[in-house]
Protein backbone atom coordinates (compact mmCIF):
# COMPACT_ATOMS: atom_id res chain seq x y z
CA UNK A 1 -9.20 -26.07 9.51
CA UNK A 2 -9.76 -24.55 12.76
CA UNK A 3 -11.23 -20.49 12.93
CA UNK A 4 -9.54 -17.93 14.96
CA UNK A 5 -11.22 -15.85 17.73
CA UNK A 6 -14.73 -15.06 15.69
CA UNK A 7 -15.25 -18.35 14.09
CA UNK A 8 -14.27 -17.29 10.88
CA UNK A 9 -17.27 -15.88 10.17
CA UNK A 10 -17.63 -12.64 8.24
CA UNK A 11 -14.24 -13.03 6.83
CA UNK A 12 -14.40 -14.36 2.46
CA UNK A 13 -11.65 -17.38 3.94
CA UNK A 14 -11.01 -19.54 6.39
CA UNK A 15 -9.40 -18.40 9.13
CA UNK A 16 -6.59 -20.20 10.81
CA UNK A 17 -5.11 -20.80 14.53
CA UNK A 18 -1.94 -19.42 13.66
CA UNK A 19 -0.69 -21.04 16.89
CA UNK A 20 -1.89 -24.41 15.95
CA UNK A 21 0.02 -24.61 12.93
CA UNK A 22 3.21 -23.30 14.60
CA UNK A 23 2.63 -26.01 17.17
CA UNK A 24 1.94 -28.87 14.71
CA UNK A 25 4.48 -27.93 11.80
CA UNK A 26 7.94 -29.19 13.68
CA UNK A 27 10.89 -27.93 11.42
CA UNK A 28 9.33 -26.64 8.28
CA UNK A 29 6.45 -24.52 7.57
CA UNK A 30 3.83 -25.53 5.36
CA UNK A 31 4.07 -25.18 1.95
CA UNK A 32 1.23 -22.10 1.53
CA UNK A 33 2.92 -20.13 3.62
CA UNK A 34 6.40 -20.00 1.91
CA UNK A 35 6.78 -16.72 0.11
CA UNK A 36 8.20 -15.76 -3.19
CA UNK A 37 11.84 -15.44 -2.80
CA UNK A 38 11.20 -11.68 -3.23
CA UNK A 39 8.70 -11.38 -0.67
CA UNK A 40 10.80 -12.91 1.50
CA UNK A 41 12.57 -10.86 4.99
CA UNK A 42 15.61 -9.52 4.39
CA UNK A 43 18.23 -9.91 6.99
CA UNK A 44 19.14 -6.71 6.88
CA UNK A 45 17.68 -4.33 9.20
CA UNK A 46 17.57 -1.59 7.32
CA UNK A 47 18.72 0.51 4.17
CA UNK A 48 20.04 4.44 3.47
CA UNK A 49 21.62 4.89 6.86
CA UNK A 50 18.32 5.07 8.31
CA UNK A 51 17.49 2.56 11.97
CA UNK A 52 14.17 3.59 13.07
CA UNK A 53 10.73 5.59 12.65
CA UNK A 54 10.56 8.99 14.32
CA UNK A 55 9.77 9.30 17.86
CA UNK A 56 7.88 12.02 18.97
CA UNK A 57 7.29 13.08 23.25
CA UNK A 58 4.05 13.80 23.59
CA UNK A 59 4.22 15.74 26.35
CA UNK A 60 6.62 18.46 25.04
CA UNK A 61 5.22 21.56 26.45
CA UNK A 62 4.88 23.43 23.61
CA UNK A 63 1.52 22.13 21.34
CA UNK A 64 2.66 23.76 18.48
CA UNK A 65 6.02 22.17 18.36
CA UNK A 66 4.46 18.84 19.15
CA UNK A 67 1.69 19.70 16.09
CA UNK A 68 5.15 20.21 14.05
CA UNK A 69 6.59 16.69 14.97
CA UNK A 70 4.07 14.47 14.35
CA UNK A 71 2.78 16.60 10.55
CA UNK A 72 6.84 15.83 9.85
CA UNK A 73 6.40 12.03 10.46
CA UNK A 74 3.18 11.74 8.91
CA UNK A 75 4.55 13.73 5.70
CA UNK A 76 7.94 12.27 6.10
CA UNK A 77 7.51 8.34 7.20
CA UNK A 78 3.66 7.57 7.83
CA UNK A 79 4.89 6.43 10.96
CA UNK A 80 6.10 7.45 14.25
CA UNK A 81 6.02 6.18 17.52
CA UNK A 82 4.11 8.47 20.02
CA UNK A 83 6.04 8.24 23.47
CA UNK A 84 5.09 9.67 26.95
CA UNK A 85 1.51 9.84 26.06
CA UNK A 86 -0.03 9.00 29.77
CA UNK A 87 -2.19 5.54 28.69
CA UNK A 88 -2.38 2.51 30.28
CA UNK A 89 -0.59 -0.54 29.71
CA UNK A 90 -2.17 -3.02 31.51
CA UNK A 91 -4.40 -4.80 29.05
CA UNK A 92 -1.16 -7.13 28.43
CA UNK A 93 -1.42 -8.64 31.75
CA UNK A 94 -5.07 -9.36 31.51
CA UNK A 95 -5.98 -13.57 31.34
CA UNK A 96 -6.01 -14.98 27.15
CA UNK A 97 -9.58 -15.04 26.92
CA UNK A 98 -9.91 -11.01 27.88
CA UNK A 99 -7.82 -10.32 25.27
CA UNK A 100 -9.40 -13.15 22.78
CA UNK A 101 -12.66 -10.98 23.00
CA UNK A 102 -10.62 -8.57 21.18
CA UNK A 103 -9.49 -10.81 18.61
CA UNK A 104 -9.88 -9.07 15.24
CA UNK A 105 -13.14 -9.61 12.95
CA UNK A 106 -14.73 -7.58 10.15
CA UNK A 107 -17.04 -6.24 13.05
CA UNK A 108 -14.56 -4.44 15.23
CA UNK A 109 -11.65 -2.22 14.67
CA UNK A 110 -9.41 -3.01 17.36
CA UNK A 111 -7.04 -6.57 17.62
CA UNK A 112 -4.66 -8.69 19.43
CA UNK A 113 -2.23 -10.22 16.96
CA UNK A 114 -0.27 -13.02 18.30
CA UNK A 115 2.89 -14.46 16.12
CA UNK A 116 4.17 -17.65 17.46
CA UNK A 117 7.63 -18.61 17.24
CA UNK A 118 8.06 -20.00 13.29
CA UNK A 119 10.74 -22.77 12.73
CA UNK A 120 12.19 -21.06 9.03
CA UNK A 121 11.32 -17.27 9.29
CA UNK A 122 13.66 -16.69 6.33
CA UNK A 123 11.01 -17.72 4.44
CA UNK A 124 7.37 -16.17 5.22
CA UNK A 125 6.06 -13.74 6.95
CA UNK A 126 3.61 -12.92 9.86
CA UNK A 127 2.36 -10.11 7.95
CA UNK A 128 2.52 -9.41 4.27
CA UNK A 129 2.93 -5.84 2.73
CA UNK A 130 0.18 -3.82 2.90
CA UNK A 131 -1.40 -0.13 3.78
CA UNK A 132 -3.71 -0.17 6.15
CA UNK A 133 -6.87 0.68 4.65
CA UNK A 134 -8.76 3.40 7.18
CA UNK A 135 -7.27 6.24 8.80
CA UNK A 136 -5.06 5.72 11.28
CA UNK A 137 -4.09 3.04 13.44
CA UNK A 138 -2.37 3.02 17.00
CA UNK A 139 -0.04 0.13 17.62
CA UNK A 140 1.27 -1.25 20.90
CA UNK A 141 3.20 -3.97 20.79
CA UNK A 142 5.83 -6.21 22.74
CA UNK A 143 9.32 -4.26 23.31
CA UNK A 144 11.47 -6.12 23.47
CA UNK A 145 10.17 -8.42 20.18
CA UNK A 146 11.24 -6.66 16.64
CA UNK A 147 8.58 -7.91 13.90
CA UNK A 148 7.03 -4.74 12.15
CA UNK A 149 9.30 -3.50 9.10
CA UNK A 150 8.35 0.10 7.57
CA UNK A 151 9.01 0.54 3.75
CA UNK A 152 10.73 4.12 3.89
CA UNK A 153 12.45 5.22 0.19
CA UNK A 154 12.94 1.40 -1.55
CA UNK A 155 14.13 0.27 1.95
CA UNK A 156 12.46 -2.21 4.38
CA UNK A 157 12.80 -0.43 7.96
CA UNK A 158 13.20 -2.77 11.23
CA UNK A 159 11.20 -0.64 13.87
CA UNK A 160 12.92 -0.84 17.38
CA UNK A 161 9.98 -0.19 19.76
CA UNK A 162 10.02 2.38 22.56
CA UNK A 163 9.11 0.76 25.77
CA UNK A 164 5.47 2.22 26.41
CA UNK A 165 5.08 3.97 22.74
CA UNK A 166 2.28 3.84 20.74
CA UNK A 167 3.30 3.36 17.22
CA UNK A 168 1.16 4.92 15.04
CA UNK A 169 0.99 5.13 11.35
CA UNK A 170 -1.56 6.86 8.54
CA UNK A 171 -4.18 4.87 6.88
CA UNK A 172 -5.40 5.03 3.23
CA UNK A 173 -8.33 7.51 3.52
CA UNK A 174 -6.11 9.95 5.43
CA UNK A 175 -3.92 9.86 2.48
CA UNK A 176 -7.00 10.44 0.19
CA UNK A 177 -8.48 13.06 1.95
CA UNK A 178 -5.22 14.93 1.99
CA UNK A 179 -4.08 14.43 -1.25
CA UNK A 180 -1.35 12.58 -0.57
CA UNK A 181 0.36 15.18 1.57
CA UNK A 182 -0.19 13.24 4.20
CA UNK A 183 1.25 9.21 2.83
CA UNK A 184 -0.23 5.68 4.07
CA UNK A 185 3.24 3.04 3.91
CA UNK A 186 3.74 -0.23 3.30
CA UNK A 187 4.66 -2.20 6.64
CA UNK A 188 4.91 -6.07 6.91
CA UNK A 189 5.73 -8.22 10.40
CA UNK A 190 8.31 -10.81 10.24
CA UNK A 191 8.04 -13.78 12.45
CA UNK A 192 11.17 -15.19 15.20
CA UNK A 193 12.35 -18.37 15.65
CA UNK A 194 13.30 -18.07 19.25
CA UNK A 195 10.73 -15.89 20.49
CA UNK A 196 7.04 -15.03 20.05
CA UNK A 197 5.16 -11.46 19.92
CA UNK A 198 2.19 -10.57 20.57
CA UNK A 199 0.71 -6.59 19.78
CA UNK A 200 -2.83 -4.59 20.31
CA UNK A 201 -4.22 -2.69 17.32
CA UNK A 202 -7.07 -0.04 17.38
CA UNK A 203 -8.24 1.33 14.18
CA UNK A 204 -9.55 4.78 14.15
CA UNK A 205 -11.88 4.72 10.43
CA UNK A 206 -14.40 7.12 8.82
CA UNK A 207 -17.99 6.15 8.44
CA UNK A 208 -18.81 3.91 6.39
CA UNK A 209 -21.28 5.21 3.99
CA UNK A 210 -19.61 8.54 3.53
CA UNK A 211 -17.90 9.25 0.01
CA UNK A 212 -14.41 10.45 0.64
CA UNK A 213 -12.56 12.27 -1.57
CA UNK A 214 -9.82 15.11 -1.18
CA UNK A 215 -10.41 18.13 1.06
CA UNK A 216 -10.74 21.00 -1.42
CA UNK A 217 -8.31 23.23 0.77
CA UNK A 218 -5.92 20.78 -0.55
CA UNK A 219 -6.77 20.97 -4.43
CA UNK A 220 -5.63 23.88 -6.81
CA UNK A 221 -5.36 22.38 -10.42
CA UNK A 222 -3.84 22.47 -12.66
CA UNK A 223 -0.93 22.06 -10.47
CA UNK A 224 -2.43 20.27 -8.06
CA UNK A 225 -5.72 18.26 -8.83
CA UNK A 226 -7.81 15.92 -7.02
CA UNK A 227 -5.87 12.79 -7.12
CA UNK A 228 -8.60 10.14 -5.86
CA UNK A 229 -12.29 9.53 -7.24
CA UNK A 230 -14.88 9.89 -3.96
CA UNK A 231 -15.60 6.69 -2.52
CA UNK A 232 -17.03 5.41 0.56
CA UNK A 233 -15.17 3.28 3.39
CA UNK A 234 -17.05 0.32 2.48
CA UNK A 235 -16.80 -0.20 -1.27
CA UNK A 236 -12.77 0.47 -0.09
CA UNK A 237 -12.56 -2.39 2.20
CA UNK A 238 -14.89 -4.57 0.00
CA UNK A 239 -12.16 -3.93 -2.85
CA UNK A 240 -9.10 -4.97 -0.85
CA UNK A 241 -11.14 -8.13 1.04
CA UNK A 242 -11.61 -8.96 -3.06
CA UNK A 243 -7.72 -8.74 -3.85
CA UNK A 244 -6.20 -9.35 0.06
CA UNK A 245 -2.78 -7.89 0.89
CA UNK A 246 -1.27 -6.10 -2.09
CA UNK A 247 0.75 -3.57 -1.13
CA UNK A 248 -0.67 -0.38 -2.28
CA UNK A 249 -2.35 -1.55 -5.49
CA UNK A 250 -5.58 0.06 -4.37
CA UNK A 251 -5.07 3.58 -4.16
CA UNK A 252 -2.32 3.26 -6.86
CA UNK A 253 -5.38 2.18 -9.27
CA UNK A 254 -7.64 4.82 -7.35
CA UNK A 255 -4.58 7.47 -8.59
CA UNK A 256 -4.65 6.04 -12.11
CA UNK A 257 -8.01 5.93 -12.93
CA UNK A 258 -8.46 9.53 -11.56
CA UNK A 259 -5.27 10.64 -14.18
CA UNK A 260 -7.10 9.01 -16.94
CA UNK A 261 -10.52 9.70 -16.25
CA UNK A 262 -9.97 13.21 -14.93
CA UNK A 263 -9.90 15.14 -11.62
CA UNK A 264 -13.00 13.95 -9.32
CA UNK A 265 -14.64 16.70 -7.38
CA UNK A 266 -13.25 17.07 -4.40
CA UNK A 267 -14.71 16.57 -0.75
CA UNK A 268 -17.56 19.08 0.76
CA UNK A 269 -15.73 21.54 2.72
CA UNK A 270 -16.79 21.57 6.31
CA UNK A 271 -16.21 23.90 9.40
CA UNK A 272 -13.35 22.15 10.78
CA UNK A 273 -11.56 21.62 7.32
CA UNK A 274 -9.61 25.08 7.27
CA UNK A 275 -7.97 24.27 10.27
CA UNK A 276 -7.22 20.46 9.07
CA UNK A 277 -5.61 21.79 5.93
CA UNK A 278 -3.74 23.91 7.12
CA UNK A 279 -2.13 21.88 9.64
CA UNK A 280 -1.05 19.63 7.41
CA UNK A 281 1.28 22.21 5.66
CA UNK A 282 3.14 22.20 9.30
């Protein structure tokens, strides 16, 4: 079993050549990677009358209004898709092994995911359901390849991608330090079988030794209590490495233990917090 990018190492499993397998596999897939029939892509594309993520210009000339747009998506969706932001596109045309020293490893927060074409993508995925587990992550991905679904209201969302957006979505501690008001989603990718897709991920994360909790702007019980216990990045990711993908067990648990237990303190106030908080009510 072949590693991918990093050797494998760091990671608690193997890690495969995704590629190799698609190349190796002919008509079927192998038998690990054939989900649960409810696991499984839908063929629909969507659900509730609703076709996309929001989409918000980042070069509307009012700040406040753009301040507005993106607090709505994040409260809203967890996603949006940033467009006319000014950044470069050219890493895409850069030889394989540039972008391989990118590849993603428990060392680096940034990652080129490539999803060859898979001969039954009825029945796995490229991705399974998941939150991302730091605070926010930037996407850019192929065009004119659909792959990333958004779980929006019981309903698996088929992003179309805006030619030059960044799509960019809210991470579990973002949703812990604003006490929810602010919501990490489930996303998956779905595979093709006529075409492949390739996408560039950067992670923004907190520190990894710092206890998080909620901001205390954002915590008034009774009504509204601390709903997560503080706890730092890395006992987080050391929790979902432990458990892999599982939707959005972790801070679900997190939220349980905190309504049994009772309201944690919440997180040291700081000189820029004021300002956070009350952006988030946008």
């Amino acid at each position: 079993m072949s590693s991918c990018f990093n050797g494998g190492a760091g990671w608690p499993e193997p890690v495969v050549r995704v590629q190799a397998v698609s190349d190796s596999c002919g008509a079927t897939i192998p038998e690990r990677y054939v989900k649960a029939p409810s696991e499984r892509p839908s063929s629909l594309g969507g659900g509730g009358g609703l076709n996309n993520i929001p989409v918000v210009d980042m070069s509307m000339p009012d700040g406040e209004e753009t301040a507005r747009a993106v607090a709505a998506a994040c409260r809203e969706w967890g996603f949006f898709q940033a467009v006319n932001h000014g950044v470069w596109r050219g890493f895409f045309q850069q030889p394989m092994e540039v972008k391989q020293r990118y590849g993603n490893s428990p060392a680096t927060y940034e990652g080129v995911n490539f999803y060859p074409r898979c001969p039954q993508p009825e029945l796995t995925l490229g991705v399974a359901s998941h939150s991302d587990p730091g605070g926010m992550t930037m996407l850019l991905v192929d065009d004119h390849v659909r792959g990333l679904q958004v779980k929006n209201a019981g309903h698996w969302i088929t992003v179309d991608p805006v030619l030059d957006a960044f799509i960019v979505n809210i991470g579990d501690q973002i949703q812990v330090l604003s006490n929810a008001v602010y919501k990490s989603v489930e996303h998956r990718v779905t595979v093709s079988a006529a075409e492949e897709r390739l996408s560039l991920a950067f992670f923004y994360n907190p520190r990894s030794d710092l206890p998080l909790a909620p901001m205390p702007e954002l915590v008034a019980p009774p009504a509204r209590p601390a709903l997560y216990p503080p706890m730092t990045f890395d006992e987080y990711r050391e929790h979902i490495r432990r458990r892999g993908l599982s939707g959005k067990a972790q801070l679900q648990s997190q939220q349980m233990a905190t309504a049994i237990c009772g309201a944690p303190p919440a997180a040291t106030a700081s000189s820029s917090s004021s300002s956070s908080a009350s952006s988030l009510a946008r």
